[in-house]
Protein backbone atom coordinates (compact mmCIF):
# COMPACT_ATOMS: atom_id res chain seq x y z
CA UNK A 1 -24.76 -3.79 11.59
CA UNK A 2 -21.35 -5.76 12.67
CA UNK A 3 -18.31 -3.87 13.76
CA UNK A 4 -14.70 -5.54 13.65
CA UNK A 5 -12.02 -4.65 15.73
CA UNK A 6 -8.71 -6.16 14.76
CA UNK A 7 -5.83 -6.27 17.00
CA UNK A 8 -2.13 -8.39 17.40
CA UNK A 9 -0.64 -6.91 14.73
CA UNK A 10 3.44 -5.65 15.27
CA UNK A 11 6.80 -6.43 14.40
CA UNK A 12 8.01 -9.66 14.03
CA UNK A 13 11.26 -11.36 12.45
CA UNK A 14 11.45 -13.45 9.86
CA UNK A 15 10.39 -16.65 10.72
CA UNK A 16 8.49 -15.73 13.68
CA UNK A 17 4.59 -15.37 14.27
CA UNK A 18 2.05 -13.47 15.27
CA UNK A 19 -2.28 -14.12 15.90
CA UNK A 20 -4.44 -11.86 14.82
CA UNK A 21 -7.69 -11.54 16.35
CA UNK A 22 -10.72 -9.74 15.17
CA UNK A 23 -13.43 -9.16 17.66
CA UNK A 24 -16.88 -8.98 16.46
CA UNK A 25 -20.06 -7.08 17.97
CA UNK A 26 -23.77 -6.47 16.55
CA UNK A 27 -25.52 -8.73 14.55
CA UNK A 28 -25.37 -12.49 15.55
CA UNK A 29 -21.60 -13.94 14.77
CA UNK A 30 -22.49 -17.28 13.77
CA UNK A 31 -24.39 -15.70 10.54
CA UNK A 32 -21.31 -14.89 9.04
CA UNK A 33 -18.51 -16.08 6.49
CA UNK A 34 -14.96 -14.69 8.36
CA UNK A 35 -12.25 -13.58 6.19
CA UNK A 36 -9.28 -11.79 6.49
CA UNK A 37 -7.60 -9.34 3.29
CA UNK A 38 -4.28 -7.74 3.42
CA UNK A 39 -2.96 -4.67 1.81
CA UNK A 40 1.12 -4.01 1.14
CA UNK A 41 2.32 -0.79 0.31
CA UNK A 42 1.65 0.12 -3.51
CA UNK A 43 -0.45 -2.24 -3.82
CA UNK A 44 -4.10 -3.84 -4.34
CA UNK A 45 -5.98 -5.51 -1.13
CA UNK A 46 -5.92 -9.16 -1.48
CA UNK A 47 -7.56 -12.22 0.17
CA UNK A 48 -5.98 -14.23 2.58
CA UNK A 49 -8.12 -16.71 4.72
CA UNK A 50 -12.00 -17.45 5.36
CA UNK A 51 -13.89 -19.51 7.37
CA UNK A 52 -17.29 -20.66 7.04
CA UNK A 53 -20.14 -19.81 9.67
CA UNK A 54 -19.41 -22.79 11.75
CA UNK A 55 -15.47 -22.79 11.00
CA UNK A 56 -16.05 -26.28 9.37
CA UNK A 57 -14.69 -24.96 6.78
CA UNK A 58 -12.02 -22.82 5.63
CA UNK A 59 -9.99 -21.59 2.60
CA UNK A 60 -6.58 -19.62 2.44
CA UNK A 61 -4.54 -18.26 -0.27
CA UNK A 62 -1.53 -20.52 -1.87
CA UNK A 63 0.89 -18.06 -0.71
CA UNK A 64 -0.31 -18.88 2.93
CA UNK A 65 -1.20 -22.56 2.82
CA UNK A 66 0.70 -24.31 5.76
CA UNK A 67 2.03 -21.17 7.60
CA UNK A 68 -1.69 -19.72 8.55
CA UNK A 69 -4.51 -20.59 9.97
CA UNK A 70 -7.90 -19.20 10.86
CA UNK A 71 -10.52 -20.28 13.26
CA UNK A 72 -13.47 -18.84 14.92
CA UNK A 73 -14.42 -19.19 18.18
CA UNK A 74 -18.20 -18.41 18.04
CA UNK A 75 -19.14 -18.27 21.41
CA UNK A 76 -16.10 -15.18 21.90
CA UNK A 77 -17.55 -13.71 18.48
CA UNK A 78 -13.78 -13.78 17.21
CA UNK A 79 -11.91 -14.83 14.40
CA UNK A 80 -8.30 -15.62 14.40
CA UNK A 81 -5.67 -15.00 11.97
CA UNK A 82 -2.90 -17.65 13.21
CA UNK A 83 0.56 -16.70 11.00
CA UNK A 84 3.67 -18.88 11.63
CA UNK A 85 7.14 -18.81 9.36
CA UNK A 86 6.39 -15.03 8.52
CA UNK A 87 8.14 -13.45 5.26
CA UNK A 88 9.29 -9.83 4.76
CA UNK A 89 6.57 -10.48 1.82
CA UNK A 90 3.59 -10.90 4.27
CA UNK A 91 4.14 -6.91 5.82
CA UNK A 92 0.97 -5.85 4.94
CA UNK A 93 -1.89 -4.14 6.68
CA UNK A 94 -4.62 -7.12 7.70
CA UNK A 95 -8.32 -6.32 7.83
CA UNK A 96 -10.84 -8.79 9.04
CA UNK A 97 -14.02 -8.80 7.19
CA UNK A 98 -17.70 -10.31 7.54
CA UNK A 99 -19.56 -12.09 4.90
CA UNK A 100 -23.37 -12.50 5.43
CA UNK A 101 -23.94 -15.34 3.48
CA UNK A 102 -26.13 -18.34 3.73
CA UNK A 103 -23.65 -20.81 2.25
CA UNK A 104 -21.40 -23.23 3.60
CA UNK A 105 -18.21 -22.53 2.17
CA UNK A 106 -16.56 -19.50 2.45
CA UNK A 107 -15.99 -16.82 -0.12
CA UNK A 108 -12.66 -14.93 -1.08
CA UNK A 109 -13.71 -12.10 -3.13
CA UNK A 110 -13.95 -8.86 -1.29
CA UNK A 111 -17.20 -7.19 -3.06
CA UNK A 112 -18.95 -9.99 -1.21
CA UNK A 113 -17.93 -9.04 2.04
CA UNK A 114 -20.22 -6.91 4.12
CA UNK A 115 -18.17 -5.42 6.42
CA UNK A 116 -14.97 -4.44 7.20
CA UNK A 117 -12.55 -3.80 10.19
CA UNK A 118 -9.86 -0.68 10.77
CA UNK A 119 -6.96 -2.94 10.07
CA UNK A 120 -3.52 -4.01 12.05
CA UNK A 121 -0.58 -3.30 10.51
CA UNK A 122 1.80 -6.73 10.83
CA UNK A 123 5.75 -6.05 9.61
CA UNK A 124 7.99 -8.81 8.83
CA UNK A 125 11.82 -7.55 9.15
CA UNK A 126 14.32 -9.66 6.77
């Protein structure tokens, strides 16, 4: 069992940033794919970032590539969501999730992912 707490989440401008982080407890860290989803109003959760067990690896939506990044700091058992140049477009709720997956590249779809945090609610004003 793995539970995820998210937390960093606000209001921000456009333009500005914000870092999520998603602290991790149970089950050894380092045995999981990281990713993080996000949900806007009225609509469908979606992926955003992952990172692979050892963070040597990580994969990110188009709509992100360039203003995000995520890393893992496995010794802290946290993943970060890094967001720069925020758009009124990225208000969503974020959830962190954890993949327990053997592989070395992370995955984006969310039936793969094992478990999920509460979510942090991040706001963009225009």
């Amino acid at each position: 069992q793995v539970q995820l707490v998210e937390s960093g989440g606000g209001l921000v401008q456009a333009g500005g940033s914000l870092r999520l982080s998603c602290a991790a407890s149970g089950r050894s860290f380092s045995s999981y794919g990281m990713g993080w989803f996000r949900q806007a109003p009225g609509k469908e959760r979606e992926f955003v970032a992952a990172i692979s067990r050892t963070g040597g690896t990580t994969y990110y939506v188009d709509s992100v590539k360039g203003r995000f990044t995520i890393s893992r700091d496995n010794a802290k058992t946290t993943v970060y969501l890094q967001m720069n140049s925020l758009k009124p477009e990225d208000t969503a709720v974020y959830y962190c999730a954890a993949d327990f997956y053997p592989g070395s590249y992370p995955r984006s779809a969310e039936n793969e992912y094992d478990y999920w945090g509460q979510g942090t609610q991040v706001t963009v004003s225009s």
